[in-house]
Protein backbone atom coordinates (compact mmCIF):
# COMPACT_ATOMS: atom_id res chain seq x y z
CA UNK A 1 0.00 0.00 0.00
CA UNK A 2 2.51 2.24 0.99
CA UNK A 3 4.48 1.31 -2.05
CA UNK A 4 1.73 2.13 -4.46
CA UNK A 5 0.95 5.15 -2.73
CA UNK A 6 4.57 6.75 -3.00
CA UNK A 7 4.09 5.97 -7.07
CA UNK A 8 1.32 7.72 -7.45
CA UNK A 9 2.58 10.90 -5.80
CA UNK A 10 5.58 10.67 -8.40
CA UNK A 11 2.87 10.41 -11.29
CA UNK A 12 1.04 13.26 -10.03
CA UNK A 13 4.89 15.21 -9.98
CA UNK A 14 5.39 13.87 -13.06
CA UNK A 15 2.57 15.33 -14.38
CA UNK A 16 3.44 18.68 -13.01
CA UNK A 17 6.51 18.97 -13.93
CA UNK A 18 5.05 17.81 -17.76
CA UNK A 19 2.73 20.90 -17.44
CA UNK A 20 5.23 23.25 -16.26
CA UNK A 21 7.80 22.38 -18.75
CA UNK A 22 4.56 22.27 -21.53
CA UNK A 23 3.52 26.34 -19.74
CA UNK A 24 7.25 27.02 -20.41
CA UNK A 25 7.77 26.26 -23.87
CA UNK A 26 4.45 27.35 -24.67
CA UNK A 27 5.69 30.95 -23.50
CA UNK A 28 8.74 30.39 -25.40
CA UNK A 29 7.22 29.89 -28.78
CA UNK A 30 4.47 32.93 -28.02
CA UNK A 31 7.75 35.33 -28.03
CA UNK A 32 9.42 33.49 -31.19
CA UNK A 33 6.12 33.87 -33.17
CA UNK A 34 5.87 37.47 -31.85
CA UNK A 35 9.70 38.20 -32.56
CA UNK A 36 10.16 36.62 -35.85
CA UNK A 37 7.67 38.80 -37.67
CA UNK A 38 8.77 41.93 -36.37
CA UNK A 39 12.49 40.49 -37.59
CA UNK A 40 11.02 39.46 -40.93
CA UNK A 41 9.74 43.17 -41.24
CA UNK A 42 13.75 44.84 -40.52
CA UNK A 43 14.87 42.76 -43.20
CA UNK A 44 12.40 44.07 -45.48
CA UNK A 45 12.24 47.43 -44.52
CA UNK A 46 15.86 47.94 -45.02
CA UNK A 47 15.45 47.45 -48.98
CA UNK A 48 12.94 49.90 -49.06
CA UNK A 49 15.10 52.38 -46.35
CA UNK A 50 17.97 52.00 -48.94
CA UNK A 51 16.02 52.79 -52.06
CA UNK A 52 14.50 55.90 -49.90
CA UNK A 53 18.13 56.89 -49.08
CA UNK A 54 18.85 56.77 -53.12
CA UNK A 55 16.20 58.74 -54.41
CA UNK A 56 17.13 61.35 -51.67
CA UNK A 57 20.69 61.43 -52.29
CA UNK A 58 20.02 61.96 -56.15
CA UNK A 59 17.21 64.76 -55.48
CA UNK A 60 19.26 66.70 -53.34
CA UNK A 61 22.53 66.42 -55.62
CA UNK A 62 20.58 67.27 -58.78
CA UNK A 63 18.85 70.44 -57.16
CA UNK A 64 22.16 71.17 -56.37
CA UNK A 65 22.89 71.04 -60.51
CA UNK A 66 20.21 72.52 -61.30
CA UNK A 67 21.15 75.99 -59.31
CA UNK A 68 24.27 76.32 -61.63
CA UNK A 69 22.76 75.04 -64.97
CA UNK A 70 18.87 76.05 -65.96
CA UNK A 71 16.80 72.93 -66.57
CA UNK A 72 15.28 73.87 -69.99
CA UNK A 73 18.97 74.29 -71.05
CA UNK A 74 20.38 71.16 -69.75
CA UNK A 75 17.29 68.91 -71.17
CA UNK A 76 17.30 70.74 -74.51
CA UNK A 77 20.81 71.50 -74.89
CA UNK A 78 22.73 69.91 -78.06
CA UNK A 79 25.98 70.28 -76.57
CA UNK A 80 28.00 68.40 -73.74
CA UNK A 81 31.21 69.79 -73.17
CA UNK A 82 31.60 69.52 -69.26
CA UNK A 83 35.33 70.50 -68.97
CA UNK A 84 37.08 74.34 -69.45
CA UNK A 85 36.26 77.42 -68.29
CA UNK A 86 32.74 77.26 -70.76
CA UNK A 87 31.41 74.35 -69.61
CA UNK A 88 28.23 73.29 -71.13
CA UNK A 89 25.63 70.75 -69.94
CA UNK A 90 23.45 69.33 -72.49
CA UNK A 91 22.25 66.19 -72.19
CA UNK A 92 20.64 65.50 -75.58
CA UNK A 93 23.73 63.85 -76.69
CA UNK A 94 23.76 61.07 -73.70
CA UNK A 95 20.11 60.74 -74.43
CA UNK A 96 20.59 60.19 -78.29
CA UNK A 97 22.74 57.49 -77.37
CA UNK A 98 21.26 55.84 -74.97
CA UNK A 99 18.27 55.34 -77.34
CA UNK A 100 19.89 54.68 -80.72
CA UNK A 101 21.96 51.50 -78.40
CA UNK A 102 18.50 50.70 -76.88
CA UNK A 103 16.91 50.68 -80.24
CA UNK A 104 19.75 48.43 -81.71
CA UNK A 105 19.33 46.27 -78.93
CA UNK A 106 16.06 45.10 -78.84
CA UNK A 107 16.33 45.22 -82.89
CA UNK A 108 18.41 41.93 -82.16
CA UNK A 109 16.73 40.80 -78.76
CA UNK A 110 12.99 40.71 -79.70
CA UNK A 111 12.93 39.05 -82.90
CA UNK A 112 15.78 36.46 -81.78
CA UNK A 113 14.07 36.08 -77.95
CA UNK A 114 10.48 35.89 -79.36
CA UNK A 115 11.92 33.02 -82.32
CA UNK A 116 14.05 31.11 -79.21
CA UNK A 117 10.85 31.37 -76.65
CA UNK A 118 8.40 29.58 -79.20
CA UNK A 119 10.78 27.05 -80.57
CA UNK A 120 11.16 25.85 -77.22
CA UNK A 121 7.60 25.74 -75.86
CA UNK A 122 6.03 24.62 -79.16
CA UNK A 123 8.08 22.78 -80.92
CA UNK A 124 10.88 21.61 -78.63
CA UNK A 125 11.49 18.38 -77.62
CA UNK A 126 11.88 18.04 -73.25
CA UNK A 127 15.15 16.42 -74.48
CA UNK A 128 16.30 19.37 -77.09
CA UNK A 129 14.58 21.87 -73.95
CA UNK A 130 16.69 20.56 -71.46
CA UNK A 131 19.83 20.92 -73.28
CA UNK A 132 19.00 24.53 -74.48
CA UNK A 133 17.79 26.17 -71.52
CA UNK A 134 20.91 25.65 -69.83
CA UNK A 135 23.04 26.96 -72.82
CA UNK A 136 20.90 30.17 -72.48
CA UNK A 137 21.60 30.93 -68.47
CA UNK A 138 25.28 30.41 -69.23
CA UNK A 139 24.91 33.37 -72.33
CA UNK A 140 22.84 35.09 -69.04
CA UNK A 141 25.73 34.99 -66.58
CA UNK A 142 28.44 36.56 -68.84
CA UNK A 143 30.33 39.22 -67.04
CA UNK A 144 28.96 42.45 -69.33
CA UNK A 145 32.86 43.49 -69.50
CA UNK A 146 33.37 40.57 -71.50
CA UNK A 147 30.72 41.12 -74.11
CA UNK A 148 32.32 44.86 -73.68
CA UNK A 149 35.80 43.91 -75.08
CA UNK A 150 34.04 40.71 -77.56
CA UNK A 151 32.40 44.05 -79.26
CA UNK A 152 35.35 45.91 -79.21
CA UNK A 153 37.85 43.32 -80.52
CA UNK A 154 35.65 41.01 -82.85
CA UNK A 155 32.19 42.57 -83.38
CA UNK A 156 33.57 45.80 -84.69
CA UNK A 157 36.65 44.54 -86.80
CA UNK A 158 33.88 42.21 -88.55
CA UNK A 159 31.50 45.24 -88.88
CA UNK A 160 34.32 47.59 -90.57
CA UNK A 161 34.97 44.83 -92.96
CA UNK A 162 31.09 45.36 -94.34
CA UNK A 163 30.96 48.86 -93.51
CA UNK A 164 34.20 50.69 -94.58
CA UNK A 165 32.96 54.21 -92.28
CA UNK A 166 32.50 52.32 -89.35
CA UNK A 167 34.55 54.50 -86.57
CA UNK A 168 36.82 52.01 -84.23
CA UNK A 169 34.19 53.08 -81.80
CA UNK A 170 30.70 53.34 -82.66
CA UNK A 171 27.32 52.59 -81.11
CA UNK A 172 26.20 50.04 -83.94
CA UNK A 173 28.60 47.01 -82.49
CA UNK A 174 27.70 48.06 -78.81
CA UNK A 175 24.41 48.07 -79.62
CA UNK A 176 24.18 44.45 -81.42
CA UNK A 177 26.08 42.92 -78.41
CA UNK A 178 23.77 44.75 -75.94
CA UNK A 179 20.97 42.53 -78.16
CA UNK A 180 22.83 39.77 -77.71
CA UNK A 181 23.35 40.06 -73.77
CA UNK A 182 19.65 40.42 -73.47
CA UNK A 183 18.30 37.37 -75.65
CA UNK A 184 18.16 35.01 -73.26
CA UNK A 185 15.91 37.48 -70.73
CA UNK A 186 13.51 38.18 -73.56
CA UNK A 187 13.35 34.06 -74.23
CA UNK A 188 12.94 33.07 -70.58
CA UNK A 189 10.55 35.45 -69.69
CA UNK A 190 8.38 34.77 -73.35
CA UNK A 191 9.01 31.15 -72.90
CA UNK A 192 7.50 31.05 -69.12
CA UNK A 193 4.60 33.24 -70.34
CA UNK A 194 3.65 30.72 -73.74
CA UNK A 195 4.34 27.71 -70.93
CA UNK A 196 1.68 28.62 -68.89
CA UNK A 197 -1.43 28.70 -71.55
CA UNK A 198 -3.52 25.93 -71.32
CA UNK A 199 -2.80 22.90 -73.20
CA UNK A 200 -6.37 22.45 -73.69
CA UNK A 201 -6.70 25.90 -75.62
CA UNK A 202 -3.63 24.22 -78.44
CA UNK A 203 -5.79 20.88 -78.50
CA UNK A 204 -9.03 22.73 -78.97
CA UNK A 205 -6.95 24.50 -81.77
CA UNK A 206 -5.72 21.55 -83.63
CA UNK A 207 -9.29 19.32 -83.57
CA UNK A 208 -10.61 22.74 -85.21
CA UNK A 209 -7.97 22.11 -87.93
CA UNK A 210 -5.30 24.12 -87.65
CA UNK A 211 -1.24 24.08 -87.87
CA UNK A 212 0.70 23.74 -85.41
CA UNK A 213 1.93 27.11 -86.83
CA UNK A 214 -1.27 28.69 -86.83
CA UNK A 215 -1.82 27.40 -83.38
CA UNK A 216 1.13 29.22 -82.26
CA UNK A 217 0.86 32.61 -83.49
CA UNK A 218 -3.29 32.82 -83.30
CA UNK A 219 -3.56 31.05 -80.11
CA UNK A 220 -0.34 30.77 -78.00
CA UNK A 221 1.35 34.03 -78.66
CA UNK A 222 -2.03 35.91 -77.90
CA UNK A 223 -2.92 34.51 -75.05
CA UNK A 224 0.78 35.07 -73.60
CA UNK A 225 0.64 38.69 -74.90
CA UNK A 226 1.22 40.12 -71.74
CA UNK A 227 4.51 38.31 -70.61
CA UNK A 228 5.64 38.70 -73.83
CA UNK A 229 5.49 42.71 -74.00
CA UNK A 230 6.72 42.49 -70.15
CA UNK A 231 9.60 40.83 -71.53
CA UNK A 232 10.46 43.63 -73.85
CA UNK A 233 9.86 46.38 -71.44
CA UNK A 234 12.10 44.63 -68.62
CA UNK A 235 14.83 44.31 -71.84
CA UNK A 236 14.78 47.91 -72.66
CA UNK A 237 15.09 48.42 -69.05
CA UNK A 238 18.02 46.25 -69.01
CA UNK A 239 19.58 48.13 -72.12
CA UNK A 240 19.32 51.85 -70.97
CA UNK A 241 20.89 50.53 -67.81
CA UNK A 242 24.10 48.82 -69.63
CA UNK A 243 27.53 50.32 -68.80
CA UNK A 244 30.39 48.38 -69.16
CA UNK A 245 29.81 47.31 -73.15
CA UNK A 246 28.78 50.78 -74.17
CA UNK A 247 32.04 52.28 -72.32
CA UNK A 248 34.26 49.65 -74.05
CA UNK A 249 33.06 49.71 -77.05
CA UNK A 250 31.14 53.00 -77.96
CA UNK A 251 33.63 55.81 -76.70
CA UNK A 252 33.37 58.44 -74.95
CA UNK A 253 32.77 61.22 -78.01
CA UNK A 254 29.67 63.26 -76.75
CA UNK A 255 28.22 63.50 -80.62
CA UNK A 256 24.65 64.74 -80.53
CA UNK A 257 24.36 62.72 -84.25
CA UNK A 258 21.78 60.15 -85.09
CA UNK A 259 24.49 58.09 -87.38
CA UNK A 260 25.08 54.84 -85.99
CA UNK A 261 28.92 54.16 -87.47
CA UNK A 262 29.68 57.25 -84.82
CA UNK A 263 30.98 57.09 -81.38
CA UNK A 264 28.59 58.34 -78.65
CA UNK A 265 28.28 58.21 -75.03
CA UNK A 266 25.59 57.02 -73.19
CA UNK A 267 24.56 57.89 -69.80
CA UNK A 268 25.48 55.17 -68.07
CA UNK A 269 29.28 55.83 -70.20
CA UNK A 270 29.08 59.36 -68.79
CA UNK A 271 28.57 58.27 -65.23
CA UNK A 272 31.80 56.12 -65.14
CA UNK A 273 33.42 58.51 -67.15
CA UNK A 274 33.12 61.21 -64.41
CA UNK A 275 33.36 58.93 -61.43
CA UNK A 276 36.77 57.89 -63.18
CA UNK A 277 37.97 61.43 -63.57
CA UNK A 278 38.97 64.07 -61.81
CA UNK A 279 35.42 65.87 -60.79
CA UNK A 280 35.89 67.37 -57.15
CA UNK A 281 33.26 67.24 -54.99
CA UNK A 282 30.95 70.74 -54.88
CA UNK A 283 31.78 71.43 -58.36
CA UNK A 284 29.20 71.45 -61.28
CA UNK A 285 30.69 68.53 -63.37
CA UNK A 286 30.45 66.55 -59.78
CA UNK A 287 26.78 67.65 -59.79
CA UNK A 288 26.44 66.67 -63.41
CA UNK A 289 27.16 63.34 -62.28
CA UNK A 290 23.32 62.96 -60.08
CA UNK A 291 21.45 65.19 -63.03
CA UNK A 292 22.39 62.41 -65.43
CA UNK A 293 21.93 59.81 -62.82
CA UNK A 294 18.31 61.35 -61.90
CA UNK A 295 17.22 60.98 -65.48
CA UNK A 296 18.59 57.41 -65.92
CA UNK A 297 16.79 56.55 -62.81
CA UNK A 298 13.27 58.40 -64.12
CA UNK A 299 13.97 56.80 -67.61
CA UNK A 300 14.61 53.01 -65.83
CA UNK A 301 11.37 53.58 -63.11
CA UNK A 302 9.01 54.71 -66.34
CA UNK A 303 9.92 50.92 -67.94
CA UNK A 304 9.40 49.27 -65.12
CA UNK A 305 5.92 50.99 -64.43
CA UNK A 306 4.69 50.66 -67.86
CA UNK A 307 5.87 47.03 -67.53
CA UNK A 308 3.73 46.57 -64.33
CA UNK A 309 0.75 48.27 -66.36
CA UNK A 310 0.93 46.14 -69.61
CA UNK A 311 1.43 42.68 -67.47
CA UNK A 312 -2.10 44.19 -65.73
CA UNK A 313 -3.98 44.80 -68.52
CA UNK A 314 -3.74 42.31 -71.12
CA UNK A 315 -3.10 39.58 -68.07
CA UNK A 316 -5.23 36.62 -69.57
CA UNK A 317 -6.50 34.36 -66.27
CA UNK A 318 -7.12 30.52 -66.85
């Protein structure tokens, strides 16, 4: 009796000591759940802290600009000559650049993208897909300096050959490589959006009696209309943004010309350009610097937008 009565005051410690250690750990995951969130929201708020700290830094800098040079006469001006005693700020040229490349680029990236993104989800084999989409992430992770000096030392050489005016720095071969470098963003993107249609919508297609052709351009490619034109937007994006192949390859002439066997600069070009140099800090070619940074940034945050927009409104839902 005595016996059985000392074990069952152990079970009844037993089970207090279960509850306690059950009121404990109970507590302790009630201040991880609380903790982690708040955690979870520091980690995210720094991204948006840092781009806050960015925009600042290049509105302050550029108001700074902008009391030494009026703003009608920078964004109008045909003439960038940022060095001397008359220094003149004109952007015009950087912009004319940084379009013509843009242009050039997706001249080679949407036609070549769109062509790679429907041979591989229409008419692709999982085998030939397999062995392809790999090919195009390594063309992806090229450094951009090495497409830089691959324009500079082959794509221009083989250029001149066809095109006896072609300056040893131009924004033609730049431009082409930029295309290049962005192919296999256009073909991803494309190829995820013509993935995801419906396999019953190509089936439906074929028992009517079409091609396989016609049931990729009147079916596929229209239905995947808005990942496509994302695609394009997020490449321009990723062309007005390029600096190292443009500063390789283009030169650093500030032309304000619309011929394409020309050197010009870009703005990106301009940026390292006056990094690299000799600007002291206070001065209005250091100043310069944010103006053309500020309207790189404006230029790069309109593409993105109107990328959101287009995904939104021609988003087809299944």
């Amino acid at each position: 009796m005595a016996k059985s009565a000392v074990q069952h005051d152990n079970k009844k410690l037993n089970v207090r000591e279960i509850i306690q250690q059950k009121k404990k750990s109970r507590s302790v995951n009630n201040y991880t759940e609380k903790l982690i969130p708040k955690i979870l929201f520091g980690i995210a708020a720094i991204s948006v802290f840092t781009t806050i700290g960015i925009v600042l830094t290049l509105i302050t800098e550029t108001i700074a600009f902008f009391k030494d040079v009026p703003f009608i006469d920078f964004f109008t001006g045909t003439e960038l000559k940022p060095l001397g005693e008359n220094a003149v700020f004109g952007v015009l040229p950087l912009l004319t650049g940084t379009i013509i490349s843009t242009l050039i680029a997706m001249l080679v990236a949407i036609p070549v993208g769109l062509m790679t993104a429907i041979f591989l989800s229409e008419y692709a084999s999982e085998k030939t897909r397999k062995a392809l989409k790999p090919l195009l992430e390594i063309l992806a992770g090229i450094p951009t300096i090495v497409y830089g000096f691959f324009a500079f030392t082959f794509v221009t050489p083989l250029l001149r050959s066809f095109i006896p005016g072609l300056e040893p720095t131009n924004i033609l071969s730049p431009g082409i490589v930029m295309g290049i470098m962005i192919i296999p963003m256009v073909a991803s993107l494309s190829e995820d959006a013509m993935s995801s249609v419906p396999n019953a919508m190509r089936e439906g297609a074929l028992a009517l009696g079409a091609t396989k052709l016609e049931v990729t351009w009147k079916v596929v490619v229209p239905a995947a209309i808005s990942g496509i034109i994302a695609s394009f937007v997020l490449g321009i994006s990723r062309a007005i943004g390029e600096t190292m192949i443009v500063t390789i390859a283009s030169g650093s002439s500030k032309n304000f010309t619309f011929d394409v066997t020309q050197s010009m600069q870009t703005m990106t070009a301009y940026i390292v350009e006056v990094t690299g140099g000799e600007a002291a800090a206070g001065t209005t070619l250091y100043y310069s610097l944010y103006a053309v940074a500020m309207t790189l940034f404006v230029f790069t945050l309109i593409m993105n937008l109107l990328a959101q927009y287009i995904s939104r409104k021609f988003r087809e839902e299944y």
